[in-house]
N, C-alpha and C. Protein backbone atom coordinates (compact mmCIF):
# COMPACT_ATOMS: atom_id res chain seq x y z
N UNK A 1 -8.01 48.71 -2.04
CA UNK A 1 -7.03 48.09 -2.94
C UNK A 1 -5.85 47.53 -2.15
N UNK A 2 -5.16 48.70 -1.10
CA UNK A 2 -4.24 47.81 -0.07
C UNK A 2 -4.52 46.94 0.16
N UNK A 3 -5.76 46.83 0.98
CA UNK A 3 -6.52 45.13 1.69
C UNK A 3 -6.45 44.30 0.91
N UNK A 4 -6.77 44.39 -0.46
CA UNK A 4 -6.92 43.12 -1.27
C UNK A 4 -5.14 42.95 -1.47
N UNK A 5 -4.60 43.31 -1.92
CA UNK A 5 -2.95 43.35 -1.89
C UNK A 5 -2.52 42.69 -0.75
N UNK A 6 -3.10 43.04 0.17
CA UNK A 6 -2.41 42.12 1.53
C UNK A 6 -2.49 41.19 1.63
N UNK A 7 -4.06 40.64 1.55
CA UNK A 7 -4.74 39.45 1.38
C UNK A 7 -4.24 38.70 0.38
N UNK A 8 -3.62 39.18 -0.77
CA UNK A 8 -2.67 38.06 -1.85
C UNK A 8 -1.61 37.68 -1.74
N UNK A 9 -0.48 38.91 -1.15
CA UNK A 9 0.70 38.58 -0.08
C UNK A 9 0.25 37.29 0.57
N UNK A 10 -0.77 37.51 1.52
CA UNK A 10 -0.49 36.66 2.82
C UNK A 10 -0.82 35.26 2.19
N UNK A 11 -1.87 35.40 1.68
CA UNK A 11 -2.26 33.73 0.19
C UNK A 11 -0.87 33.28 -0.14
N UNK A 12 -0.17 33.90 -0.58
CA UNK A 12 1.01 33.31 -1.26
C UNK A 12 2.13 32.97 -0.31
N UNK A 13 2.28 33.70 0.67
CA UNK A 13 3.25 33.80 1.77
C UNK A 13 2.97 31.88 2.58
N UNK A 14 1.63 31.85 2.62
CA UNK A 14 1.03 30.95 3.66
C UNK A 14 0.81 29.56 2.80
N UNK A 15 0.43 29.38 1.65
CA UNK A 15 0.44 28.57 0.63
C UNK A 15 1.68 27.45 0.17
N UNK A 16 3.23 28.26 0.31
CA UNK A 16 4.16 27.64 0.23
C UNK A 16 4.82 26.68 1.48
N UNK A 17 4.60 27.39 2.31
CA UNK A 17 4.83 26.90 3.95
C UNK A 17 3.95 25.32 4.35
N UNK A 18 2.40 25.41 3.51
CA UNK A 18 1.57 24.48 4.08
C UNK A 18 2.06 23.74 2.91
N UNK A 19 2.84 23.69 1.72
CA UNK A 19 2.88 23.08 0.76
C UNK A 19 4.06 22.31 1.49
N UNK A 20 4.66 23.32 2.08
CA UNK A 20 6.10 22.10 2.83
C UNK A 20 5.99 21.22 3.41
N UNK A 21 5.14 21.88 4.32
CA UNK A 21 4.65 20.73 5.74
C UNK A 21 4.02 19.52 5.37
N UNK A 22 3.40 19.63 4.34
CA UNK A 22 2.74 18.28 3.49
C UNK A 22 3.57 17.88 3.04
N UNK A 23 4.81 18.30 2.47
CA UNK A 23 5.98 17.29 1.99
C UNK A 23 6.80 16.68 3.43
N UNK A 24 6.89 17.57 4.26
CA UNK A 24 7.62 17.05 5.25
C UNK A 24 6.78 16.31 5.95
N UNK A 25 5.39 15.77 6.27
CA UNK A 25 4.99 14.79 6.43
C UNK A 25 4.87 13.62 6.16
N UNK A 26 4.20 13.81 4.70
CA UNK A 26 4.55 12.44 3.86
C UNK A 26 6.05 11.89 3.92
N UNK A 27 7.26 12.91 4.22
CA UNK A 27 8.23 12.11 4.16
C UNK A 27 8.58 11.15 5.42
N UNK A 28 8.45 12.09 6.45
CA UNK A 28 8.21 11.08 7.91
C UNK A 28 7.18 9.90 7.63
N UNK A 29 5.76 9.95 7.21
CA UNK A 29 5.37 8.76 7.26
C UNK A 29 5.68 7.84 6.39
N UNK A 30 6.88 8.16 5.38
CA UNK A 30 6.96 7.50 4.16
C UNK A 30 8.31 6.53 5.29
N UNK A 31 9.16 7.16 5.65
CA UNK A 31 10.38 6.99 6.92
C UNK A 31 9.58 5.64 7.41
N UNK A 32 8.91 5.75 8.14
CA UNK A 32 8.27 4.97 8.97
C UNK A 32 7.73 4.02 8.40
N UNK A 33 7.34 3.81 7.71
CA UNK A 33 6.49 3.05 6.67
C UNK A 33 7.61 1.85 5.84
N UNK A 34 8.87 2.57 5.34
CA UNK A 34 9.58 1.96 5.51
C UNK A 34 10.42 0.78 6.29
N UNK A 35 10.62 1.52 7.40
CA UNK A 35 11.01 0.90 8.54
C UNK A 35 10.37 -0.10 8.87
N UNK A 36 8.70 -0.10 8.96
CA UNK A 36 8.17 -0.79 9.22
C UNK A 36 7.96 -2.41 8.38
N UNK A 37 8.36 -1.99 7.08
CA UNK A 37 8.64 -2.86 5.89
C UNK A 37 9.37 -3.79 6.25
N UNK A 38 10.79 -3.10 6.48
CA UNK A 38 12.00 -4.19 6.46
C UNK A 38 11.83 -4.33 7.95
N UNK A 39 11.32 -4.06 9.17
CA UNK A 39 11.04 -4.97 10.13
C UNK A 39 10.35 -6.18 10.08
N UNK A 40 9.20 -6.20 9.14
CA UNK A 40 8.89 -7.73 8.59
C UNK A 40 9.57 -8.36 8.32
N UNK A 41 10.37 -8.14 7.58
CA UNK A 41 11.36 -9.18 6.91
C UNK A 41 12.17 -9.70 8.04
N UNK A 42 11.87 -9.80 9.17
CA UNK A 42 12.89 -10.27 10.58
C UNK A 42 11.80 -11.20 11.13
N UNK A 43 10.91 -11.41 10.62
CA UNK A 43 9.48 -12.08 11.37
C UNK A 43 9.56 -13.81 10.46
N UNK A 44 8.98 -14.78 11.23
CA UNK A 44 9.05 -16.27 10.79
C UNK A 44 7.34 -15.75 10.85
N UNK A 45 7.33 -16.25 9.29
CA UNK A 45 5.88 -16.37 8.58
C UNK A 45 5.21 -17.42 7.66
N UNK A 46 4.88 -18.01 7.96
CA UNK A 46 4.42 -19.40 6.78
C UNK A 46 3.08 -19.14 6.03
N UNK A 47 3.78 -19.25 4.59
CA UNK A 47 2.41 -18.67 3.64
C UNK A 47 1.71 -19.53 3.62
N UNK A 48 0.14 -18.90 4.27
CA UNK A 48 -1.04 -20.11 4.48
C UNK A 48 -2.49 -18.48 3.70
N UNK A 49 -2.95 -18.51 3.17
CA UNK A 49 -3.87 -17.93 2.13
C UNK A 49 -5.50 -18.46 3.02
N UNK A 50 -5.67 -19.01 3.71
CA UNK A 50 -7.25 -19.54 4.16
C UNK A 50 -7.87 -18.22 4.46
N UNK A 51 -9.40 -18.59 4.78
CA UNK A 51 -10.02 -17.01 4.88
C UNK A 51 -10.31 -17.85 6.45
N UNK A 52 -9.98 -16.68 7.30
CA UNK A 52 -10.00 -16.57 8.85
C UNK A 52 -11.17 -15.97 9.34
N UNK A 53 -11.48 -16.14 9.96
CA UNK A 53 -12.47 -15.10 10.59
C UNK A 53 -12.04 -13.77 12.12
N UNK A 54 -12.21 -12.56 12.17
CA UNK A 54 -10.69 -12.00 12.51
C UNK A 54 -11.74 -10.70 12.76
N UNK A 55 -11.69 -10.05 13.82
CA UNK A 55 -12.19 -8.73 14.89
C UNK A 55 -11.83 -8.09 13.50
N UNK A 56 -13.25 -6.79 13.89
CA UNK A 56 -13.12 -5.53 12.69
C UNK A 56 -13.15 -4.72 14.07
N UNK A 57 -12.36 -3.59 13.88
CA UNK A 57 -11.38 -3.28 13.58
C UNK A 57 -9.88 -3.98 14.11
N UNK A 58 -8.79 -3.69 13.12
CA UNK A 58 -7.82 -4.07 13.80
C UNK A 58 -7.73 -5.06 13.66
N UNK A 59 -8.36 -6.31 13.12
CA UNK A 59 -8.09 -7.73 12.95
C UNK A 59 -7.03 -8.19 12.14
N UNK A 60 -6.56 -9.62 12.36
CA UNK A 60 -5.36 -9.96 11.64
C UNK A 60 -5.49 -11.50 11.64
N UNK A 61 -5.04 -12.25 11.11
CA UNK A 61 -4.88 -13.51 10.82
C UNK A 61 -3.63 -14.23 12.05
N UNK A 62 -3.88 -15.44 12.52
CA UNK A 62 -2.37 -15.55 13.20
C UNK A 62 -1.07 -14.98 12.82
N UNK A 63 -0.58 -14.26 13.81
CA UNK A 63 0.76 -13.82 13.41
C UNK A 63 1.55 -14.70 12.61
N UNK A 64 1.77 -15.93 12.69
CA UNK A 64 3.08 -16.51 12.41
C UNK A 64 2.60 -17.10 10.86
N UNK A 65 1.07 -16.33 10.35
CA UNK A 65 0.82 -17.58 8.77
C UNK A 65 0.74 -15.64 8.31
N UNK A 66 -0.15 -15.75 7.10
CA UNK A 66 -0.53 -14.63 5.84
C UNK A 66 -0.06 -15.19 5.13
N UNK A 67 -0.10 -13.91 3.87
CA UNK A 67 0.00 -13.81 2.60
C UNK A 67 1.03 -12.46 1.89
N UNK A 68 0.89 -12.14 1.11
CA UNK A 68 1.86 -10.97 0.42
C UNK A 68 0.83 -10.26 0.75
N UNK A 69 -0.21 -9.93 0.91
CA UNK A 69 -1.18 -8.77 1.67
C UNK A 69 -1.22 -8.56 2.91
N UNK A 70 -1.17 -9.51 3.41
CA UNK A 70 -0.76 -9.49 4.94
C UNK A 70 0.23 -8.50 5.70
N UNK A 71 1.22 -8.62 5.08
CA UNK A 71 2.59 -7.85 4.99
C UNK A 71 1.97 -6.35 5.01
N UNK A 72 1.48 -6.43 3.64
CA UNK A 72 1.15 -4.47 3.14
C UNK A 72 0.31 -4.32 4.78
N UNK A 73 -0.62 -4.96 4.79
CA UNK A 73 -1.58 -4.74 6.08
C UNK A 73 -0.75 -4.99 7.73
N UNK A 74 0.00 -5.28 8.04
CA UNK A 74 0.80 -5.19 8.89
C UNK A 74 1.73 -4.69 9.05
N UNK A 75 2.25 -3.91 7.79
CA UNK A 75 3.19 -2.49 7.82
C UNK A 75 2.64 -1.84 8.04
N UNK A 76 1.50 -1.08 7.41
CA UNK A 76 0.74 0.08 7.76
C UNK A 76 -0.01 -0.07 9.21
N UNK A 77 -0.39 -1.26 9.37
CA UNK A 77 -0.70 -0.79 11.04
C UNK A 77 0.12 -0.53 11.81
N UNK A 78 1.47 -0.57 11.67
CA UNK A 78 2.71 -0.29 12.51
C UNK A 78 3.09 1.32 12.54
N UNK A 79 2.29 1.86 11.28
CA UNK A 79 2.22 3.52 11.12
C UNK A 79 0.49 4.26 11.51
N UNK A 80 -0.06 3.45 12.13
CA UNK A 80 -1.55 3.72 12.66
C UNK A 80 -2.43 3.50 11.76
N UNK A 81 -2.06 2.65 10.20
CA UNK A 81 -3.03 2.61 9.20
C UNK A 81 -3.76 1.65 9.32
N UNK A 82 -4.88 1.23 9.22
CA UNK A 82 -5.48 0.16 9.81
C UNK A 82 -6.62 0.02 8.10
N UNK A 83 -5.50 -0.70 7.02
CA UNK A 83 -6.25 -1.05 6.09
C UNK A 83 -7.57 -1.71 5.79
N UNK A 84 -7.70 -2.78 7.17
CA UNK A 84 -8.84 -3.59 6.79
C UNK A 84 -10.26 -2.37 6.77
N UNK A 85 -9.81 -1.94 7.73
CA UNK A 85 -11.24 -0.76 8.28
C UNK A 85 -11.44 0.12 6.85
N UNK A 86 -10.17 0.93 5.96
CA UNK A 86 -9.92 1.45 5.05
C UNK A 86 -11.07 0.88 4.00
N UNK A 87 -10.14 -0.18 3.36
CA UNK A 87 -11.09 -0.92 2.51
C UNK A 87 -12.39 -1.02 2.91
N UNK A 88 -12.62 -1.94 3.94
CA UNK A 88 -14.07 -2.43 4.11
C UNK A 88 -15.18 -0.75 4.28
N UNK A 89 -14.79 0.42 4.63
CA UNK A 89 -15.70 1.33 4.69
C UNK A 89 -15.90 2.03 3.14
N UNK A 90 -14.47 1.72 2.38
CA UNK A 90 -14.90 1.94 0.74
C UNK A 90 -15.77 0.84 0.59
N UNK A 91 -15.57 0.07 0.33
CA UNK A 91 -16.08 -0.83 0.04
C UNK A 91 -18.00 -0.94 -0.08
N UNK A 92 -18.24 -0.64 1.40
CA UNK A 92 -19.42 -0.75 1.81
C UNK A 92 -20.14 0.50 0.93
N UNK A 93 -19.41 1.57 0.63
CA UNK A 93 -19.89 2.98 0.19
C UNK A 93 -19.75 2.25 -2.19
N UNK A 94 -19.01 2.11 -1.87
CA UNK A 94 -18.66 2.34 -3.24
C UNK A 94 -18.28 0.73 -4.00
N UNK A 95 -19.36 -0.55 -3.29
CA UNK A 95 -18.95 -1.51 -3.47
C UNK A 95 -19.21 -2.22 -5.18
N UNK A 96 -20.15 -1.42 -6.03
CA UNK A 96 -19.99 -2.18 -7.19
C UNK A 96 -18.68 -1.68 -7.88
N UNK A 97 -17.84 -0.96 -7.56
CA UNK A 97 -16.29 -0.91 -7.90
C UNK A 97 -15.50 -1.71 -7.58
N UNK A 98 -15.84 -2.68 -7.42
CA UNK A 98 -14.88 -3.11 -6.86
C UNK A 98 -14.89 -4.73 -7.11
N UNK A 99 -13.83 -5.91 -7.68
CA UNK A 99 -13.95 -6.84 -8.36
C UNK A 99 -15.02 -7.90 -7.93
N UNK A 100 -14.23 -8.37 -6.28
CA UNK A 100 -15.32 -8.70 -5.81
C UNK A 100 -16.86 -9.43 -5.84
N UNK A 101 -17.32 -8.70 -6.30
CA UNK A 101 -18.97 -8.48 -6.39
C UNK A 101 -18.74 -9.21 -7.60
N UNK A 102 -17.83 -9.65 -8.30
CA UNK A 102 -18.24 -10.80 -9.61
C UNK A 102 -17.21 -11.53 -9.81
N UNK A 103 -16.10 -11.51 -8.96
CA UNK A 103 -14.67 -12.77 -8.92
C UNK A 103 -15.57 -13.74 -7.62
N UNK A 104 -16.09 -13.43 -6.54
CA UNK A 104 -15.85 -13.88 -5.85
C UNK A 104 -17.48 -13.83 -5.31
N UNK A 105 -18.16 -13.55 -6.10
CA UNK A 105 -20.11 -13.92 -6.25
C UNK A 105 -20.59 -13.47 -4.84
N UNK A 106 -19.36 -12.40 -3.50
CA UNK A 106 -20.04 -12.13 -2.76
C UNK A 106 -21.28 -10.69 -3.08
N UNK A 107 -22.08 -10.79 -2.47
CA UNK A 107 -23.39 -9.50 -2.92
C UNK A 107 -23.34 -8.46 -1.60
N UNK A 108 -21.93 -8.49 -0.54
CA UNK A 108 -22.31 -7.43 0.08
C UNK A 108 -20.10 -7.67 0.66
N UNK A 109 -19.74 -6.44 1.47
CA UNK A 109 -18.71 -6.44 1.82
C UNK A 109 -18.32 -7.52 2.76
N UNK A 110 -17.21 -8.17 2.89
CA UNK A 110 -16.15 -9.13 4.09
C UNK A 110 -15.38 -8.58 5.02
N UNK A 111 -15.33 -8.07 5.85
CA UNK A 111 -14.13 -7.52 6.57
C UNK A 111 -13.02 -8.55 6.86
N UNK A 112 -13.65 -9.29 7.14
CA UNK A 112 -12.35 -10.97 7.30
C UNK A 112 -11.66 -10.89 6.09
N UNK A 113 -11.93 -10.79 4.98
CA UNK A 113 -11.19 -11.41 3.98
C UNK A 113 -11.03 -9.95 3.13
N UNK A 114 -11.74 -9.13 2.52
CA UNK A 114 -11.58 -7.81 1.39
C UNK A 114 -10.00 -7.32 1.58
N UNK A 115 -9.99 -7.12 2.47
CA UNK A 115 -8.61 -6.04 2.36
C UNK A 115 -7.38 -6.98 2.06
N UNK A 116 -7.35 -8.59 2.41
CA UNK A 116 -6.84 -9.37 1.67
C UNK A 116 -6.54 -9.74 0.56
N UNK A 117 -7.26 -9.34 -0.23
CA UNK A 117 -7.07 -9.91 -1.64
C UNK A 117 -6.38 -8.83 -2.80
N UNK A 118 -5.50 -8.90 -3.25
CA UNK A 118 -4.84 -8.25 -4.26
C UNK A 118 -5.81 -7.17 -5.22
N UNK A 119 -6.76 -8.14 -6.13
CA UNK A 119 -7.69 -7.48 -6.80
C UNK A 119 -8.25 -6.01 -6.13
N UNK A 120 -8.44 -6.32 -4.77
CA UNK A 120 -9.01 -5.48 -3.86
C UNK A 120 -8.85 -4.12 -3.69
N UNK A 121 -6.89 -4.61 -3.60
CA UNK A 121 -5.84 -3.55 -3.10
C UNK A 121 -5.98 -3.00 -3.70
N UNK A 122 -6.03 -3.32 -5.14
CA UNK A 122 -5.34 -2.39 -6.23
C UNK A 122 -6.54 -1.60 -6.58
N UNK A 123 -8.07 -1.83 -6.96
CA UNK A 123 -9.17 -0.56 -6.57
C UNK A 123 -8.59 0.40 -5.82
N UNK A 124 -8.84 0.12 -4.63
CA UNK A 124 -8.52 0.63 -3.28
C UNK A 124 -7.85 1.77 -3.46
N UNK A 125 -6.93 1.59 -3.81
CA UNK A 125 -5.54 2.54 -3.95
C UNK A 125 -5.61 2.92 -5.16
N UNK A 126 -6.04 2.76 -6.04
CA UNK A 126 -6.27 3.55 -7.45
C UNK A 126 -7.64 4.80 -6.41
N UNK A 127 -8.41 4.41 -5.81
CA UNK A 127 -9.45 4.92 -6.14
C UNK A 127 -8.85 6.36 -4.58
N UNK A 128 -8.33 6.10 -3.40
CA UNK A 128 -7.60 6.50 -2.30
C UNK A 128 -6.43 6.93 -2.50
N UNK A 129 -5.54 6.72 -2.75
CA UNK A 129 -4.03 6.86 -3.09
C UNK A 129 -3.76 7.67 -4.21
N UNK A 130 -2.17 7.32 -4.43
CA UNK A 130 -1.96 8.05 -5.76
C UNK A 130 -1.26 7.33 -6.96
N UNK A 131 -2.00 7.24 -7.53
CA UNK A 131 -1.83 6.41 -8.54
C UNK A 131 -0.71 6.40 -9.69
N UNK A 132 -0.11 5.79 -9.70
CA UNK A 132 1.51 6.28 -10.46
C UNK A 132 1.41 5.69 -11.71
N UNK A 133 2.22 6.37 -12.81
CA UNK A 133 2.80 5.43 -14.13
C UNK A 133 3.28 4.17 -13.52
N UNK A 134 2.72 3.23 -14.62
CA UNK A 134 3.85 2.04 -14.63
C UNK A 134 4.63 2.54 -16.03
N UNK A 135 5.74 1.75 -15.60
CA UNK A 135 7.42 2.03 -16.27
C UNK A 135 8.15 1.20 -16.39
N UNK A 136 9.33 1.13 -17.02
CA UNK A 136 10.27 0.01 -16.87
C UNK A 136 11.36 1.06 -16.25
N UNK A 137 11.43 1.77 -15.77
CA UNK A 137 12.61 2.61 -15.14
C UNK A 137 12.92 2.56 -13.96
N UNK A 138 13.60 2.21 -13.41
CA UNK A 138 13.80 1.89 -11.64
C UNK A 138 13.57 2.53 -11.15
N UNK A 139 14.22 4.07 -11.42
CA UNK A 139 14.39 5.17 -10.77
C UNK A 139 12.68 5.88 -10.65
N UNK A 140 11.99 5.71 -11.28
CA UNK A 140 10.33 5.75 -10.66
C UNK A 140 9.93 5.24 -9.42
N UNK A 141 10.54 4.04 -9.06
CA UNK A 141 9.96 3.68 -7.89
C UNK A 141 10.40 3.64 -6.57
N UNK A 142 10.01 4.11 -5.52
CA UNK A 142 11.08 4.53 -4.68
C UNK A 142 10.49 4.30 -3.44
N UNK A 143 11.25 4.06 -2.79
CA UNK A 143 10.72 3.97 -0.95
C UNK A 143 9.53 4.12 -0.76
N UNK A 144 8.26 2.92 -0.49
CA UNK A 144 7.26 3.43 0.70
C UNK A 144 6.21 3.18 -1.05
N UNK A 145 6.85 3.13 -2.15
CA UNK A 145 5.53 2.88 -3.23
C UNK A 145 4.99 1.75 -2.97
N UNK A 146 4.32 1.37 -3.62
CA UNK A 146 3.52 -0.45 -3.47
C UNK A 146 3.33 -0.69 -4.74
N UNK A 147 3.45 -1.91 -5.39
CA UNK A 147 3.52 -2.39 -6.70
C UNK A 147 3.00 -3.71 -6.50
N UNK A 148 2.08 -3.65 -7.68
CA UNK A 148 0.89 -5.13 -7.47
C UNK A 148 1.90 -5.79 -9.29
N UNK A 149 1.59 -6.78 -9.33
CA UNK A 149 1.73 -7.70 -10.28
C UNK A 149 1.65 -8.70 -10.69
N UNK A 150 1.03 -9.23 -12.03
CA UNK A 150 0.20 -10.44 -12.66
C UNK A 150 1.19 -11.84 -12.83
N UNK A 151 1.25 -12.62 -11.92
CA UNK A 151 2.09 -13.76 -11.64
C UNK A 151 1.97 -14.83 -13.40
N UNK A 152 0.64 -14.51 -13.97
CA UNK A 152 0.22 -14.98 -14.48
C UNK A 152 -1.07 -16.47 -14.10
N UNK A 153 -1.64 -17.12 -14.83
CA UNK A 153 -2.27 -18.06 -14.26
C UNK A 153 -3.43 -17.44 -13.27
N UNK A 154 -4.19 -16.18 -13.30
CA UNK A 154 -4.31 -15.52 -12.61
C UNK A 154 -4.03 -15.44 -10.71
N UNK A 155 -2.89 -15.72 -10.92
CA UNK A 155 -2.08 -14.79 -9.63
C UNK A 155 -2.17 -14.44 -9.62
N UNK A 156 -2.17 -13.08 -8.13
CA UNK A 156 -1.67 -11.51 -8.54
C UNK A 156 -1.20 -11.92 -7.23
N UNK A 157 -0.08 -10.35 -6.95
CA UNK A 157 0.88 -10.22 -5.74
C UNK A 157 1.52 -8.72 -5.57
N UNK A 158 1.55 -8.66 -4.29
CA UNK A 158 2.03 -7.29 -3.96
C UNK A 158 2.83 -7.36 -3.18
N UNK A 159 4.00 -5.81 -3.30
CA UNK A 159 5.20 -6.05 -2.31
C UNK A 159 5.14 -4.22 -1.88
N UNK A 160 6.26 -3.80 -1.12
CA UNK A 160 6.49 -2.88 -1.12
C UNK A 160 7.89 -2.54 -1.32
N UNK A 161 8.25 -1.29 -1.66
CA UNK A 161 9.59 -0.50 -1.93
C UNK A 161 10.17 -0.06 -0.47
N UNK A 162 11.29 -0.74 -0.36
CA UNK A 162 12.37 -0.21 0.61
C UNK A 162 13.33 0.33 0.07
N UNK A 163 14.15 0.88 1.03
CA UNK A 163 15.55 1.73 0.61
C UNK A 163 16.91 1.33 0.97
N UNK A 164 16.63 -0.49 -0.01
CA UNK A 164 17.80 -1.25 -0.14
C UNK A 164 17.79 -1.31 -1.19
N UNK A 165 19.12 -1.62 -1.54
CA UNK A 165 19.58 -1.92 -3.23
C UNK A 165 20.75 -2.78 -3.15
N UNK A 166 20.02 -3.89 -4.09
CA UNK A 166 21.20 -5.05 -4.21
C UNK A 166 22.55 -4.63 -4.95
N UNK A 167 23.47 -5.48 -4.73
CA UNK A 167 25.20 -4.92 -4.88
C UNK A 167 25.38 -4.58 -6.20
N UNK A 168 25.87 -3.16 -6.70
CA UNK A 168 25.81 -3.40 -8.15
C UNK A 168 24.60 -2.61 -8.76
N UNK A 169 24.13 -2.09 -8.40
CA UNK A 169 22.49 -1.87 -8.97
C UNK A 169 21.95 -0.51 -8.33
N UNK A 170 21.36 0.12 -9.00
CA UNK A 170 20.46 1.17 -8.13
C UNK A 170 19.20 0.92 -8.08
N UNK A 171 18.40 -0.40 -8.96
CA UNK A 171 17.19 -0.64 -8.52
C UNK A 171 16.81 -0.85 -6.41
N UNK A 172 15.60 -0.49 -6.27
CA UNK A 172 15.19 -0.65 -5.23
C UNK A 172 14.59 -1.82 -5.39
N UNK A 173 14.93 -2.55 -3.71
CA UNK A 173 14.10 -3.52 -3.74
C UNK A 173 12.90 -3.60 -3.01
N UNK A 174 12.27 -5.05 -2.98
CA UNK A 174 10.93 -5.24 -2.54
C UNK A 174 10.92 -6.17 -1.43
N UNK A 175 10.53 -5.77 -0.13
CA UNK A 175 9.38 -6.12 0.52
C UNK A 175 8.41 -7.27 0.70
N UNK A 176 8.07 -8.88 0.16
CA UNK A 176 7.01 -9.25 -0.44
C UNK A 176 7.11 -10.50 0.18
N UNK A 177 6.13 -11.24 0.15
CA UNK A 177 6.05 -12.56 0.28
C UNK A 177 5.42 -13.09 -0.59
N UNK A 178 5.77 -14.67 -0.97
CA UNK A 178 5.57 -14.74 -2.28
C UNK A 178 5.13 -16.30 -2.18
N UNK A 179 5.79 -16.71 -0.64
CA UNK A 179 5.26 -18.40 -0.37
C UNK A 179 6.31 -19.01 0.62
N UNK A 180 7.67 -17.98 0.48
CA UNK A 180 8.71 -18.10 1.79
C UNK A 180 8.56 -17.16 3.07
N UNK A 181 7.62 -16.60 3.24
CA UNK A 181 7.75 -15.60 4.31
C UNK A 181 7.85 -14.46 3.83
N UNK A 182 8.17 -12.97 4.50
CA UNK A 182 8.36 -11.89 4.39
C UNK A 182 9.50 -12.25 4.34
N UNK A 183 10.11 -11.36 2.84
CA UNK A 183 11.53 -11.06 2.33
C UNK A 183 12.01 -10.19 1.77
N UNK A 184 13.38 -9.40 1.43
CA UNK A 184 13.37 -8.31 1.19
C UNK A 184 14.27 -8.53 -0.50
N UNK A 185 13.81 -8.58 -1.28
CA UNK A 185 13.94 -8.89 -2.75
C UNK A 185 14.03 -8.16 -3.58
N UNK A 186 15.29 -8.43 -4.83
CA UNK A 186 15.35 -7.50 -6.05
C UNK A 186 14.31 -8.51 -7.30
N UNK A 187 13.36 -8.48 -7.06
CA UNK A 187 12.09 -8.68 -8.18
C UNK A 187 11.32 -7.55 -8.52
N UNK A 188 11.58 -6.50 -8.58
CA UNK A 188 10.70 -5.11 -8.62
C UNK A 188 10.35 -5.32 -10.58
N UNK A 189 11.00 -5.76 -11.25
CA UNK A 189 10.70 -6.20 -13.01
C UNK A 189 10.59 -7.69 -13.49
N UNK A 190 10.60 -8.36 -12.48
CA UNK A 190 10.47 -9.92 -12.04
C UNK A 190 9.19 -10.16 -13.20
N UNK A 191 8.16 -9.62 -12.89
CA UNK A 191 6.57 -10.03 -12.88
C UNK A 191 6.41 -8.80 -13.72
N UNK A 192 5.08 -9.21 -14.36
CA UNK A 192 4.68 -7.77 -15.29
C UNK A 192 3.27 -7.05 -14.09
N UNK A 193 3.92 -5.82 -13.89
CA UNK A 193 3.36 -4.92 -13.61
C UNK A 193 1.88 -4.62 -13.84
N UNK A 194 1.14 -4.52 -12.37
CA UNK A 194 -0.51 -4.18 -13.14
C UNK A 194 -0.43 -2.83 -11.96
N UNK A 195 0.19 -2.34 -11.33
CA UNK A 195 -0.22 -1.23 -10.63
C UNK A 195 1.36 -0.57 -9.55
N UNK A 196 0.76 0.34 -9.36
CA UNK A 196 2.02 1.52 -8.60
C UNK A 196 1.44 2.28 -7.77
N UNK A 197 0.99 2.39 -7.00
CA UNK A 197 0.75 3.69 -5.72
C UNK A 197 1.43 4.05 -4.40
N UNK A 198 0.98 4.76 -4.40
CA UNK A 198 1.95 5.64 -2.86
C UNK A 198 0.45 5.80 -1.82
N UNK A 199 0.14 5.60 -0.71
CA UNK A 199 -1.25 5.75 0.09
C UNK A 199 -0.28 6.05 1.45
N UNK A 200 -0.85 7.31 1.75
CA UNK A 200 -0.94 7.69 3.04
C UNK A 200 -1.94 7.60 4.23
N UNK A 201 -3.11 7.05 3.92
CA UNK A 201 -4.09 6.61 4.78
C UNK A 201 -5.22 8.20 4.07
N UNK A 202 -6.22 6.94 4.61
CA UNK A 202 -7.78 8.28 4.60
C UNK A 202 -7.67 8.88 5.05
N UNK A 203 -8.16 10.80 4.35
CA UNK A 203 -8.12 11.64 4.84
C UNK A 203 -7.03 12.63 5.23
N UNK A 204 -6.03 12.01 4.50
CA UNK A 204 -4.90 12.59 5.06
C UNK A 204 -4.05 13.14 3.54
């Protein structure tokens, strides 16, 4: 009866500690992730959308063109996340989920182009990530989230949450490119909302 008593002590003792360290991680990579955000926004980028052809792993489009995906995918490689690889290995596993396979009449995965496309992202990270309420409340969204949204006309576009706030305001802003480059913008209720997640990379 001691033994088992100990053994629930030490469960509980050891449980809270690893519960920390997982918060104190995610917050460093959330830190970084950040950082890595609004360092884009210092970069000359001309929105050019063509499908490239581009090394798996690790591939990228010329530095100086992309898209508002581009961005998400070149922040996270600046924190070791290497989205294209992400996607394209869901993808390949779990590809009739995914829009794809009937927006875009391909019958097997792209590594050049998948992790590009909005529709994509937002599987992706519903299905990997963590998937948040959408809201009209500012205070929901916070540093390091990612928020996709319906331009209308079927557009779609994604930015990310930094930990700036325009004068006056406690909304956070966004991250995004939209057709001027990487910029750091209060449009976070601009556009109607189709998605919210937080992704720390596979496996993690």
């Amino acid at each position: 009866m001691k033994k088992k008593i100990g053994v629930t002590l030490a469960v509980l003792i050891v449980l809270p500690v690893l519960a920390s360290q997982a918060v104190s991680w995610k917050a460093d990579f959330t830190r970084r992730l950040v950082a890595a955000a609004i360092d884009r926004s210092r970069v000359h980028v001309r929105y050019v959308a063509d499908y490239v052809r581009i090394p798996y792993p690790d591939g990228d489009v010329p530095a100086d063109t992309g898209t508002c995906t581009d961005e998400i995918i070149r922040t996270y490689r600046k924190v070791g996340v290497d989205l294209q690889k992400d996607v394209h290995e869901d993808m390949v596993a779990h590809f009739d989920q995914y829009p794809s396979k009937w927006r875009w009449m391909r019958r097997e995965p792209d590594s050049n182009i998948d992790h590009r496309r909005v529709p994509n992202l937002i599987v992706f990270f519903r299905r990997n990530g963590e998937n948040l309420a959408i809201t009209s409340n500012a205070a929901d969204y916070i540093p390091g989230d990612l928020v996709t949204w319906d331009l209308g006309h079927g557009q779609t576009h994604i930015g990310i949450v930094v930990n700036r706030k325009p004068l006056l305001s406690d909304r956070y802003m966004i991250l995004h490119n939209i057709g001027r480059g990487p910029q750091i913008e209060d449009v976070l209720f601009r556009w109607k909302i189709t998605g919210h997640f937080r992704y720390y990379g596979l496996g993690r």
